[in-house]
PDB file of N, CA and C in Angstrom:
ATOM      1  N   UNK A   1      72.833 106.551  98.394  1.00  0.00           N
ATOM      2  CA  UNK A   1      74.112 106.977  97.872  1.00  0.00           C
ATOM      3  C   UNK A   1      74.744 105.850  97.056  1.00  0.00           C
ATOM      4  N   UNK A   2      75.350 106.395  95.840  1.00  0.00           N
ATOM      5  CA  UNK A   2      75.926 105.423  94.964  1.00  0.00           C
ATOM      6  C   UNK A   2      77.511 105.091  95.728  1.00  0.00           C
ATOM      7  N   UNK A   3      77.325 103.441  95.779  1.00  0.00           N
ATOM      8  CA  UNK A   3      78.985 103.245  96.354  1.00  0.00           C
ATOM      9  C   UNK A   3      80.019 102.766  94.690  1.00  0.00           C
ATOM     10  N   UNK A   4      79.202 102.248  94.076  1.00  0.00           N
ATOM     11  CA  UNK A   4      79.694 101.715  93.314  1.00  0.00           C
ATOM     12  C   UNK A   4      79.577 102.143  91.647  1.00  0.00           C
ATOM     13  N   UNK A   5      79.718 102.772  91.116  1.00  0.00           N
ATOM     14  CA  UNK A   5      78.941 102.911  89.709  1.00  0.00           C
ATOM     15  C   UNK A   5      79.895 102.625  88.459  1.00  0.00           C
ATOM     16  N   UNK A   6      79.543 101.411  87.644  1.00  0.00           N
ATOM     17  CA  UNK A   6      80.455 101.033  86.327  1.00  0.00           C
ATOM     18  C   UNK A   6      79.905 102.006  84.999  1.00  0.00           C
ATOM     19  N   UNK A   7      81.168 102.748  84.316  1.00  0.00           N
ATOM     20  CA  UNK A   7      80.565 102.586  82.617  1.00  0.00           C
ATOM     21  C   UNK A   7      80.978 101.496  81.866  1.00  0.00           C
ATOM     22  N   UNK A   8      79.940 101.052  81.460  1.00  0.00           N
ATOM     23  CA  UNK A   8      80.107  99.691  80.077  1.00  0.00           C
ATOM     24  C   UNK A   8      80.296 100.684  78.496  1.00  0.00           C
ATOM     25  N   UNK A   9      80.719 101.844  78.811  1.00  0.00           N
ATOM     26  CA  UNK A   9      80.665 102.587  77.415  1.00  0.00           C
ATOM     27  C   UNK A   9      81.714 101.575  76.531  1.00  0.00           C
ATOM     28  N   UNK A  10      83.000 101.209  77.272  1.00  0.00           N
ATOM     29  CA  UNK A  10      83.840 100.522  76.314  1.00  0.00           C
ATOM     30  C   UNK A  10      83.459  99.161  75.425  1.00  0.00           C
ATOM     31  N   UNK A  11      82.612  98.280  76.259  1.00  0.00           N
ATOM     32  CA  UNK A  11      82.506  97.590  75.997  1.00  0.00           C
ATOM     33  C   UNK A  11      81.958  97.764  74.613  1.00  0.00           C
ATOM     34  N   UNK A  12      81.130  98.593  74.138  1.00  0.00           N
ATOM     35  CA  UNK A  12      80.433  98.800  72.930  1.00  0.00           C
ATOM     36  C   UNK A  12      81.484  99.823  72.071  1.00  0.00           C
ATOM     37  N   UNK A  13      82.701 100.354  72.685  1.00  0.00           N
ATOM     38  CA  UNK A  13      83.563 100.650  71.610  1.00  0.00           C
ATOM     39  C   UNK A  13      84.434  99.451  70.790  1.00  0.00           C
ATOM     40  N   UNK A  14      84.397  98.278  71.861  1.00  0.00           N
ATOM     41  CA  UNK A  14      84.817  97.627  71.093  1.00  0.00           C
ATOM     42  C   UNK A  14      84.487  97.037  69.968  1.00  0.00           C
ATOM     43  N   UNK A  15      83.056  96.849  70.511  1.00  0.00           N
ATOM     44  CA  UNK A  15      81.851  95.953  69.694  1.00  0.00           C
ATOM     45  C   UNK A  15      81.995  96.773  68.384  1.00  0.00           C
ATOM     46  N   UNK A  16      82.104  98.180  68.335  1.00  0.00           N
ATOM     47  CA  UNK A  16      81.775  99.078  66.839  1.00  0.00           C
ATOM     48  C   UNK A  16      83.335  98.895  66.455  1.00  0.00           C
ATOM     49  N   UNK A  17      84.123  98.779  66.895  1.00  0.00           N
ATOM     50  CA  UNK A  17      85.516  98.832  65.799  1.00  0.00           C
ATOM     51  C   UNK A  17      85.731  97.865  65.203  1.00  0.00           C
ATOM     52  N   UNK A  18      85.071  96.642  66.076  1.00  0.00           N
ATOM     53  CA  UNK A  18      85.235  95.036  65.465  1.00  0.00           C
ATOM     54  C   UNK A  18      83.690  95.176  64.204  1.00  0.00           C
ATOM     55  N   UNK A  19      83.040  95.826  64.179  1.00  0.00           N
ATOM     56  CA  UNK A  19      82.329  95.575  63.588  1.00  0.00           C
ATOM     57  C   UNK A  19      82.079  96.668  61.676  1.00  0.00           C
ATOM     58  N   UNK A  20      82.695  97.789  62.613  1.00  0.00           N
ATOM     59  CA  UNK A  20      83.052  98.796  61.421  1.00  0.00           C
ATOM     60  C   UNK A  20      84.101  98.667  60.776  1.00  0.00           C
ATOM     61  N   UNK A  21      84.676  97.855  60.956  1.00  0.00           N
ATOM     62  CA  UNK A  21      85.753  97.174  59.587  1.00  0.00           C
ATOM     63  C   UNK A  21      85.284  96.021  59.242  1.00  0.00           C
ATOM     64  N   UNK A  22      84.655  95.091  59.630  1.00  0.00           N
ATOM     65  CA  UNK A  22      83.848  93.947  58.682  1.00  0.00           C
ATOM     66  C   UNK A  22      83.038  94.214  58.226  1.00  0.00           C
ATOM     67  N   UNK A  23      82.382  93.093  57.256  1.00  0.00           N
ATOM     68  CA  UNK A  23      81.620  93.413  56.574  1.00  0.00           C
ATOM     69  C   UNK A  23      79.834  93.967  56.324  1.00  0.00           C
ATOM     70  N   UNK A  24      79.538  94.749  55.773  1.00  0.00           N
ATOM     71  CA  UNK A  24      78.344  95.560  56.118  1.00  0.00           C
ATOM     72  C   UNK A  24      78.645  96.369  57.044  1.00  0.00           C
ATOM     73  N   UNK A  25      79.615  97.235  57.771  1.00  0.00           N
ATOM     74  CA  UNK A  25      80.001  98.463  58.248  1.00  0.00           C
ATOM     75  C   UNK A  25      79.046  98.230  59.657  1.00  0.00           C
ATOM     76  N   UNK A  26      79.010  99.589  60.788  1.00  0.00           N
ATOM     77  CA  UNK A  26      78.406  98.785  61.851  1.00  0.00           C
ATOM     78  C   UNK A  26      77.325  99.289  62.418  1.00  0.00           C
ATOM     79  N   UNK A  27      76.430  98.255  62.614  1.00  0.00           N
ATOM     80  CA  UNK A  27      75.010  98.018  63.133  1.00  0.00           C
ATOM     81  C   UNK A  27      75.156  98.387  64.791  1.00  0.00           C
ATOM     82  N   UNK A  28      75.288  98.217  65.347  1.00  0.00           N
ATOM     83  CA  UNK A  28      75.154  98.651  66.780  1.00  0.00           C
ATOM     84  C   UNK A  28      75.155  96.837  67.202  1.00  0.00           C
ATOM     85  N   UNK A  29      75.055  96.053  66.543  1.00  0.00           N
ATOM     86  CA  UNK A  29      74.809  94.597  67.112  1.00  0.00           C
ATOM     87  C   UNK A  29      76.028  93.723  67.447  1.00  0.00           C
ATOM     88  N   UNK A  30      75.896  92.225  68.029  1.00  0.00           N
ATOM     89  CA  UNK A  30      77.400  91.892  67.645  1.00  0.00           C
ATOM     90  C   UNK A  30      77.967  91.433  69.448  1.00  0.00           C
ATOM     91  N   UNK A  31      79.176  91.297  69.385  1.00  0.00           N
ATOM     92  CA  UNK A  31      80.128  91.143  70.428  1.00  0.00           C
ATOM     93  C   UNK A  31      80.829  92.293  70.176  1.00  0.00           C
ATOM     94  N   UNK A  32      81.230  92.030  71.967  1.00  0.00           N
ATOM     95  CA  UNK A  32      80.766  91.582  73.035  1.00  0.00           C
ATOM     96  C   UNK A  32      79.507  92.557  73.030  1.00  0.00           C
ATOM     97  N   UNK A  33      78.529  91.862  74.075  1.00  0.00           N
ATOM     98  CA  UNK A  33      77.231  93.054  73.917  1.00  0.00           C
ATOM     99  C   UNK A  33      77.652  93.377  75.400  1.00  0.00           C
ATOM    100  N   UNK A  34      77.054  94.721  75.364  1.00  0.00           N
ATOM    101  CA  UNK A  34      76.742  95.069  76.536  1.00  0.00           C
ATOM    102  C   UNK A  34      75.956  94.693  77.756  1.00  0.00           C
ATOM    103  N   UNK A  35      75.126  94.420  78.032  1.00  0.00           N
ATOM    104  CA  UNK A  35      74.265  93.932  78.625  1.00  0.00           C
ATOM    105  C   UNK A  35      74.776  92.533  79.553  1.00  0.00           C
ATOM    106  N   UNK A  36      75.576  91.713  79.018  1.00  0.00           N
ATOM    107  CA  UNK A  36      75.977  90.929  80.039  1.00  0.00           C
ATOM    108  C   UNK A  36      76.925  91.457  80.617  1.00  0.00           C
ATOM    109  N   UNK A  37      78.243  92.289  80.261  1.00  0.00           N
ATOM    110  CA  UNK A  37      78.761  93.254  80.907  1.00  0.00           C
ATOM    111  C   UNK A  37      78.301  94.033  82.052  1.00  0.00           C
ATOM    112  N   UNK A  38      77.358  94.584  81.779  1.00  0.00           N
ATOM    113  CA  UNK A  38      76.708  95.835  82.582  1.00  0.00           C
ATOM    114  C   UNK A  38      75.710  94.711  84.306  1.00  0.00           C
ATOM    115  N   UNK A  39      75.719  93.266  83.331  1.00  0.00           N
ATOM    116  CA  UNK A  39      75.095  92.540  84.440  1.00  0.00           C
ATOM    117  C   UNK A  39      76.184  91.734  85.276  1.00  0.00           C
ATOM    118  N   UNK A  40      77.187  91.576  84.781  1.00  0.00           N
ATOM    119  CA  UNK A  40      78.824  91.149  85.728  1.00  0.00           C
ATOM    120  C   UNK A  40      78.455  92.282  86.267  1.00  0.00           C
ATOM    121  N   UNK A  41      78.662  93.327  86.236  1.00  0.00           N
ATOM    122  CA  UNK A  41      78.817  94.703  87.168  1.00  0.00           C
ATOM    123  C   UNK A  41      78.090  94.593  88.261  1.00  0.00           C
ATOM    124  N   UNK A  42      76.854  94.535  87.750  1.00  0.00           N
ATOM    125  CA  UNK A  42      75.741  94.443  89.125  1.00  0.00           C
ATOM    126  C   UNK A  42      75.987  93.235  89.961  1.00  0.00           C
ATOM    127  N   UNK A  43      76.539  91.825  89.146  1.00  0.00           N
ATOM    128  CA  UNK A  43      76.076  90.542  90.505  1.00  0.00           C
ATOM    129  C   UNK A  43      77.536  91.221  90.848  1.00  0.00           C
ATOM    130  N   UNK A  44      78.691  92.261  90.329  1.00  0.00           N
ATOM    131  CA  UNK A  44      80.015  92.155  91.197  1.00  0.00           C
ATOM    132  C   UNK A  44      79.574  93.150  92.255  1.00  0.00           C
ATOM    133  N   UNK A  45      78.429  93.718  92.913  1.00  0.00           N
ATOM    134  CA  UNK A  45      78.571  94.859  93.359  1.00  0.00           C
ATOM    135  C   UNK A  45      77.926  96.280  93.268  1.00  0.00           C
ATOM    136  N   UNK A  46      78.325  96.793  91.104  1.00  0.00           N
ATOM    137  CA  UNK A  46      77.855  98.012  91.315  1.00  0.00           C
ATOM    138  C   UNK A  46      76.401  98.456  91.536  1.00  0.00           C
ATOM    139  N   UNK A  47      76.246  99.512  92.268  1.00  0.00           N
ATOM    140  CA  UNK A  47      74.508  99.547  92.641  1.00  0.00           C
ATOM    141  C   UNK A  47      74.236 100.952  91.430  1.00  0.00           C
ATOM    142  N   UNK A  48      75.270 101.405  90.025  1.00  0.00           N
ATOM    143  CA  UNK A  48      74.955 102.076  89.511  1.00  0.00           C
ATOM    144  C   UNK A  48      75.529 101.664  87.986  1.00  0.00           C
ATOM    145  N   UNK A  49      74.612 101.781  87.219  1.00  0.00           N
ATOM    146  CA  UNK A  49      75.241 101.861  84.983  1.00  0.00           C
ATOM    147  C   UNK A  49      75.541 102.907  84.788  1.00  0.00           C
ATOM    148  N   UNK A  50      76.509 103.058  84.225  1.00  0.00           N
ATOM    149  CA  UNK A  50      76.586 104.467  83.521  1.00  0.00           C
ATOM    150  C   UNK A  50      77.028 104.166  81.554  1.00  0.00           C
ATOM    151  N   UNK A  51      75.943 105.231  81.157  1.00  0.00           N
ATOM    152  CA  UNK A  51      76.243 105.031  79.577  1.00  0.00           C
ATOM    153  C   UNK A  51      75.806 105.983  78.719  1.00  0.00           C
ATOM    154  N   UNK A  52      77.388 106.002  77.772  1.00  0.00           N
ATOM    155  CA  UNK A  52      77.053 107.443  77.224  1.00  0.00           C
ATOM    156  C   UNK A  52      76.702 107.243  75.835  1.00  0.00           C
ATOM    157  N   UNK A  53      75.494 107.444  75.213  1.00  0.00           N
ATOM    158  CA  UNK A  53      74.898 107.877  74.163  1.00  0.00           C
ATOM    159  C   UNK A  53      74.881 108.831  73.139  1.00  0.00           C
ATOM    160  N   UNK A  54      76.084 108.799  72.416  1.00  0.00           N
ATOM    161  CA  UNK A  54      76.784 109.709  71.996  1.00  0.00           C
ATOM    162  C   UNK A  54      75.492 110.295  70.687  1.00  0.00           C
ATOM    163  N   UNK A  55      75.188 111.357  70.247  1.00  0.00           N
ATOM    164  CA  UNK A  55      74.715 111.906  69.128  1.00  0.00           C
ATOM    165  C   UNK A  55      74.900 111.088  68.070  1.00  0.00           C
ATOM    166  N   UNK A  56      76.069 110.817  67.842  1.00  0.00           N
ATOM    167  CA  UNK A  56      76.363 110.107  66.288  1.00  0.00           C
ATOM    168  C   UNK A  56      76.312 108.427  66.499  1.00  0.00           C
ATOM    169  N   UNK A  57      76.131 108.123  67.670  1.00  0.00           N
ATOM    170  CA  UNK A  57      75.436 106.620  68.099  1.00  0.00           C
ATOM    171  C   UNK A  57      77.172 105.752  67.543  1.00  0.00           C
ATOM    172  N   UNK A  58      78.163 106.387  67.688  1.00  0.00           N
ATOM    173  CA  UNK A  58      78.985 105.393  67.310  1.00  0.00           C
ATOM    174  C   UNK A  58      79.597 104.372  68.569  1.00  0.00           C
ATOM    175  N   UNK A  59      79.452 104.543  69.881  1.00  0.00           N
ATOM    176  CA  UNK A  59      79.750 103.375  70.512  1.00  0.00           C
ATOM    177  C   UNK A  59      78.455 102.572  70.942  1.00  0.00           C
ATOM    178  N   UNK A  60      77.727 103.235  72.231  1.00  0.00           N
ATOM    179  CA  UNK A  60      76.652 103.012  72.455  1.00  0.00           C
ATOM    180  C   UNK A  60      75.434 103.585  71.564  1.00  0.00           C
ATOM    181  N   UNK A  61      74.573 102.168  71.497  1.00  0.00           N
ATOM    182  CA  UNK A  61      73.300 102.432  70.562  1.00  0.00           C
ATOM    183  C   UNK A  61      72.146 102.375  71.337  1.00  0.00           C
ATOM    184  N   UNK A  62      71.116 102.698  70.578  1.00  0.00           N
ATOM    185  CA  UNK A  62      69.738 103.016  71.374  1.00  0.00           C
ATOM    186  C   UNK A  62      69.399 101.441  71.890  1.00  0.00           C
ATOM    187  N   UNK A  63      69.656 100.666  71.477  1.00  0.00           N
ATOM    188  CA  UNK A  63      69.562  99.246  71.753  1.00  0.00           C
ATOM    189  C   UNK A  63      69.886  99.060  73.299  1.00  0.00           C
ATOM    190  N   UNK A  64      71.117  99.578  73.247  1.00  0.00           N
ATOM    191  CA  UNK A  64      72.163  99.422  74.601  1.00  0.00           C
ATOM    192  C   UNK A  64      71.323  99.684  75.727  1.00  0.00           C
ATOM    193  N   UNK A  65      71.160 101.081  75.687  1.00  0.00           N
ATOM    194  CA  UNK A  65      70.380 101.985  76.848  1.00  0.00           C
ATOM    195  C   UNK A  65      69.381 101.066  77.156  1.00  0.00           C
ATOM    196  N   UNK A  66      68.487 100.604  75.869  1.00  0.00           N
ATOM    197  CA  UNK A  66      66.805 100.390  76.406  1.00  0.00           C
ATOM    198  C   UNK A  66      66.883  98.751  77.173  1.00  0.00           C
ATOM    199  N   UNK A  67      67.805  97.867  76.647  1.00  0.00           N
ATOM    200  CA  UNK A  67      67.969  96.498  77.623  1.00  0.00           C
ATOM    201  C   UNK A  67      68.691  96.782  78.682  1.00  0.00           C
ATOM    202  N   UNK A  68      69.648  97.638  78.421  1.00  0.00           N
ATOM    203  CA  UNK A  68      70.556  97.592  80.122  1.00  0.00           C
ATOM    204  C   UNK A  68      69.574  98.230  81.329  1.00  0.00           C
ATOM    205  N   UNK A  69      68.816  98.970  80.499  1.00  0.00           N
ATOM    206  CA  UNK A  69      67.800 100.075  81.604  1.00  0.00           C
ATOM    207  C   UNK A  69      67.042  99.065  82.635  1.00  0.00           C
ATOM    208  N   UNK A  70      66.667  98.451  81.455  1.00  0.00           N
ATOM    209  CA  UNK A  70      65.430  97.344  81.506  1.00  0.00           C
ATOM    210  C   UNK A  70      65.838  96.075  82.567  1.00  0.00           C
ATOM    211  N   UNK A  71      67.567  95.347  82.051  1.00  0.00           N
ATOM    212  CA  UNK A  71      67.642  94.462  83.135  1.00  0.00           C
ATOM    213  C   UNK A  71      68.107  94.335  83.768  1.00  0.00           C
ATOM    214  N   UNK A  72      68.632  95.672  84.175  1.00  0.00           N
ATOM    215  CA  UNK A  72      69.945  95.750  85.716  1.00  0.00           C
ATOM    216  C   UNK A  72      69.582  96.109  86.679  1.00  0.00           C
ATOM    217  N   UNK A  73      68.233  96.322  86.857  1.00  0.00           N
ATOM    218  CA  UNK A  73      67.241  96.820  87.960  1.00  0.00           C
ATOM    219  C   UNK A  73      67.812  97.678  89.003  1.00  0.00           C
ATOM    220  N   UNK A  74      69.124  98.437  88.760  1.00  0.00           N
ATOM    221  CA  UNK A  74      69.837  99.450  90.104  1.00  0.00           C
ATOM    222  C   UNK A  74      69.846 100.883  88.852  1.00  0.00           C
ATOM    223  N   UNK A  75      70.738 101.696  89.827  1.00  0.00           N
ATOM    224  CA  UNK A  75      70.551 102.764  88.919  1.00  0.00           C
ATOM    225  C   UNK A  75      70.926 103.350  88.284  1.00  0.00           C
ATOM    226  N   UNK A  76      70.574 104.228  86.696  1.00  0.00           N
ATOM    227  CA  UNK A  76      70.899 104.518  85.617  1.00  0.00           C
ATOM    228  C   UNK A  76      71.521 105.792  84.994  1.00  0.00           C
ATOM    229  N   UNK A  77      72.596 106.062  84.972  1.00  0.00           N
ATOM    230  CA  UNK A  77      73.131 107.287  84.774  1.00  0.00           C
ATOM    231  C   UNK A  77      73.383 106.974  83.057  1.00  0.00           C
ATOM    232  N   UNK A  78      72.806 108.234  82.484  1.00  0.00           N
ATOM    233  CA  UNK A  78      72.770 108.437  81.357  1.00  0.00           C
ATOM    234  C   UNK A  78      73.882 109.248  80.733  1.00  0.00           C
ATOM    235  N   UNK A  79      74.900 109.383  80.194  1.00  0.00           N
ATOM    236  CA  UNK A  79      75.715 110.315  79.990  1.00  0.00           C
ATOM    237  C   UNK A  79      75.172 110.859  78.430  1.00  0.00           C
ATOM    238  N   UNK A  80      75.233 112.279  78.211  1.00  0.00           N
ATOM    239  CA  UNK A  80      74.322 112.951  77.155  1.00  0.00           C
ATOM    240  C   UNK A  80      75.065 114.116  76.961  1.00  0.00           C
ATOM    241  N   UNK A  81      74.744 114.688  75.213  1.00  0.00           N
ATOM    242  CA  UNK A  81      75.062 116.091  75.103  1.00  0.00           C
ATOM    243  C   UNK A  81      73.263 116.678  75.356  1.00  0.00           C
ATOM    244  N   UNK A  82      73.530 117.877  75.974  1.00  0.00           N
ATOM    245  CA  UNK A  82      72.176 118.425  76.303  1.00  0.00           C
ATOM    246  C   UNK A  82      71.068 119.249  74.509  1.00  0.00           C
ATOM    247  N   UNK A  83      70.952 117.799  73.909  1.00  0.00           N
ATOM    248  CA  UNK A  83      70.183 118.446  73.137  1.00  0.00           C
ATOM    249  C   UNK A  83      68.274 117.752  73.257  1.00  0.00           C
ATOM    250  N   UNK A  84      67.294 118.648  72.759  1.00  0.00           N
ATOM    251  CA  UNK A  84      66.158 118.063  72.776  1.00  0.00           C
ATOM    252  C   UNK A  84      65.737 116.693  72.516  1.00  0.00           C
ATOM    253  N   UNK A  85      66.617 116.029  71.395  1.00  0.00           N
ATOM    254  CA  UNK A  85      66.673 114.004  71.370  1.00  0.00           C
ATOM    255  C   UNK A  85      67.160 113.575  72.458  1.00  0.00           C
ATOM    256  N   UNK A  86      68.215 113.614  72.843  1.00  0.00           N
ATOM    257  CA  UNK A  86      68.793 113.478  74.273  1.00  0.00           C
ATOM    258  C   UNK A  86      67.932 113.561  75.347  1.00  0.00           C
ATOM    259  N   UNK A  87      67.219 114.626  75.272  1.00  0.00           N
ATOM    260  CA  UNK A  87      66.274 114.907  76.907  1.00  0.00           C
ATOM    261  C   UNK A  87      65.320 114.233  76.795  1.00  0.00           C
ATOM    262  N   UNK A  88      64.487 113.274  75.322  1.00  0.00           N
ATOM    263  CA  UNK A  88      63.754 112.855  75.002  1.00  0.00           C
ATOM    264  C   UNK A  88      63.813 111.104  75.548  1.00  0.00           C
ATOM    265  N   UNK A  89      65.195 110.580  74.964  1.00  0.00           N
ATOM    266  CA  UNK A  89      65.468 109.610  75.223  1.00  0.00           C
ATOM    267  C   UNK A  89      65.813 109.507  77.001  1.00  0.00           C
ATOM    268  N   UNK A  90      66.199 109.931  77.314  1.00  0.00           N
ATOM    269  CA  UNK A  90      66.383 109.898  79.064  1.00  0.00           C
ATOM    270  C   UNK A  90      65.181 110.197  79.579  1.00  0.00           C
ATOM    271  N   UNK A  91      64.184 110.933  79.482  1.00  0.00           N
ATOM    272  CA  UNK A  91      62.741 110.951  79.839  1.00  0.00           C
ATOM    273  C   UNK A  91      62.300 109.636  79.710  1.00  0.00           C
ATOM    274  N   UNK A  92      62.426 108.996  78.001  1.00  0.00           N
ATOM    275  CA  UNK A  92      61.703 108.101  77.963  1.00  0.00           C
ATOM    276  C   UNK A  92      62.213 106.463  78.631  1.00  0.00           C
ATOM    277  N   UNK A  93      63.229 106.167  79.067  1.00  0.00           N
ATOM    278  CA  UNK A  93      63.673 105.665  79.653  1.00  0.00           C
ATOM    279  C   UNK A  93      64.191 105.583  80.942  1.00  0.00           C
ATOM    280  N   UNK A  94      63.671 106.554  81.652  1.00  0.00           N
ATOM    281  CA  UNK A  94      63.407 107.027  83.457  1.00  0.00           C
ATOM    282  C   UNK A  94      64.403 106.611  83.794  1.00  0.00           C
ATOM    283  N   UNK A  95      65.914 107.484  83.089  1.00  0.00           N
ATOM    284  CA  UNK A  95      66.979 107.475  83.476  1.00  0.00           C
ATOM    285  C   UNK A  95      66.941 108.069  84.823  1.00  0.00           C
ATOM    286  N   UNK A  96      67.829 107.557  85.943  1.00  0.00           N
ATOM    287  CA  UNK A  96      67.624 107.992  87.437  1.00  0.00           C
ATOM    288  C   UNK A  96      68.547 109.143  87.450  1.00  0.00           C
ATOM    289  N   UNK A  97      69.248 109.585  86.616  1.00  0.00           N
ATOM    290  CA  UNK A  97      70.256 110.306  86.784  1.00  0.00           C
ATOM    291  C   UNK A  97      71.136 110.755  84.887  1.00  0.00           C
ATOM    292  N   UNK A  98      71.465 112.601  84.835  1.00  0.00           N
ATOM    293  CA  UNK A  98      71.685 112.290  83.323  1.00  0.00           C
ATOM    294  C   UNK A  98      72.979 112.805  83.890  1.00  0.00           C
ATOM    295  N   UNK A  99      74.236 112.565  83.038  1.00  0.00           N
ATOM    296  CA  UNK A  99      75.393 113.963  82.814  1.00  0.00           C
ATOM    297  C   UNK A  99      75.626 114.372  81.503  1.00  0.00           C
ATOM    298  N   UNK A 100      75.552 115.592  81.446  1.00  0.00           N
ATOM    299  CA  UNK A 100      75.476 116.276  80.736  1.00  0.00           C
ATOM    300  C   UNK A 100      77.420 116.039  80.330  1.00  0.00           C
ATOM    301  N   UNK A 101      77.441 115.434  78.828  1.00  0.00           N
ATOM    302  CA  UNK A 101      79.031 115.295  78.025  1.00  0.00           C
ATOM    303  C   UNK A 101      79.111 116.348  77.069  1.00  0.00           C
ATOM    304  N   UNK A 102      80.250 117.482  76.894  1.00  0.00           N
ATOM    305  CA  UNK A 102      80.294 117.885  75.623  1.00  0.00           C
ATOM    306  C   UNK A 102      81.235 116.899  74.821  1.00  0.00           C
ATOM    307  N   UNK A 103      80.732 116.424  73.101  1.00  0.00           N
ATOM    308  CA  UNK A 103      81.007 116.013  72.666  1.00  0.00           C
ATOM    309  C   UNK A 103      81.744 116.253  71.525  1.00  0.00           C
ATOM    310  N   UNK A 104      83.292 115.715  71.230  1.00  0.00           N
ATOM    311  CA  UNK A 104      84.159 116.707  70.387  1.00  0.00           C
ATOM    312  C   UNK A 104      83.796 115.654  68.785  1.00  0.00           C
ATOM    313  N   UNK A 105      83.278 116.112  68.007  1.00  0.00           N
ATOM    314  CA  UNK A 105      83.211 114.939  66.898  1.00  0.00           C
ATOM    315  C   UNK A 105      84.433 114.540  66.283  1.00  0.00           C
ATOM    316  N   UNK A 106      85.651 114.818  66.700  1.00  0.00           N
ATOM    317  CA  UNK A 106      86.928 114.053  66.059  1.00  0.00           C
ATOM    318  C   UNK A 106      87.752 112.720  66.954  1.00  0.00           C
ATOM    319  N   UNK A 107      86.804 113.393  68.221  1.00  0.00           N
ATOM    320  CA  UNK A 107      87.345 112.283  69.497  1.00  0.00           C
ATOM    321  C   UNK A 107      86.619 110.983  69.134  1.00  0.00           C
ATOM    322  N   UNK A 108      87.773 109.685  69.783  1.00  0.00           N
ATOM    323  CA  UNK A 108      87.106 108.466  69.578  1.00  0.00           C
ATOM    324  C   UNK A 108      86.198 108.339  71.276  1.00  0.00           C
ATOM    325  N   UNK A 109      87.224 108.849  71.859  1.00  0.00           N
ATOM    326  CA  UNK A 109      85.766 108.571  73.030  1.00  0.00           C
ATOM    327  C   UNK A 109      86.331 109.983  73.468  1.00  0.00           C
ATOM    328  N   UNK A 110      85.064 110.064  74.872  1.00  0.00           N
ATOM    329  CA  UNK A 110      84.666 111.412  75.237  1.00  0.00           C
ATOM    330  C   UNK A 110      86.733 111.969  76.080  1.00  0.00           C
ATOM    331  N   UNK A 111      87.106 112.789  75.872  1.00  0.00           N
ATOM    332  CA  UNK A 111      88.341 113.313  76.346  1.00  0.00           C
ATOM    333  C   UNK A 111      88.015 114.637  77.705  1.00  0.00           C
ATOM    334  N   UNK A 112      87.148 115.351  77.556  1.00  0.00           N
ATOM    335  CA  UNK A 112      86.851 116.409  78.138  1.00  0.00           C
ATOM    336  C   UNK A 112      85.775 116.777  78.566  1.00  0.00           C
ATOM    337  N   UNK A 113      85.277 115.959  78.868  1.00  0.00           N
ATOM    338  CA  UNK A 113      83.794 115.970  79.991  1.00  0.00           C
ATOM    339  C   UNK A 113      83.862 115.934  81.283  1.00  0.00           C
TER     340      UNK A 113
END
């Protein structure tokens, strides 16, 4: 049973607003990254990630998912709209767990999931 479970989704909203107004518009790269985030979480405690992978990749990027998967060694909740890329990427990354987000494309982050 999960006692603890963090989303680091923000952390990578920040990373894209600081980065989509400078220059060259935004890469998914940059500060703060995720990944040391998501690893404060684990030495604080949580025994679960959670991260949502939005369709249009504007907070979290495919980058995000595949290192945090990789070095937080507890377990991985994927947050997703249920389309065939989606079920693809959580397969391929033996997400332990998905939720299914509907995603509003005018929202800056998810409002109604």
């Amino acid at each position: 049973m999960i006692a603890l479970g963090v989303n680091v989704d923000h952390v990578a909203t920040i990373r894209q607003a600081r980065y989509r107004s400078g220059p060259g518009g935004s890469s998914g790269y940059g500060e703060p990254d995720v990944l040391p985030a998501a690893i404060a979480a684990v030495r604080g405690g949580a025994d679960c990630i959670t991260m949502h992978l939005r369709e249009d990749r504007r907070h979290v990027v495919d980058r995000d998912v595949e290192v945090v998967r990789r070095a937080c060694g507890v377990k991985f909740n994927l947050e997703m709209a249920g389309t065939e890329e989606m079920c693809r990427i959580a397969l391929a990354i033996k997400a332990d767990q998905v939720t299914l987000v509907p995603e509003g494309r005018q929202e800056v982050t998810t409002e109604g999931g």
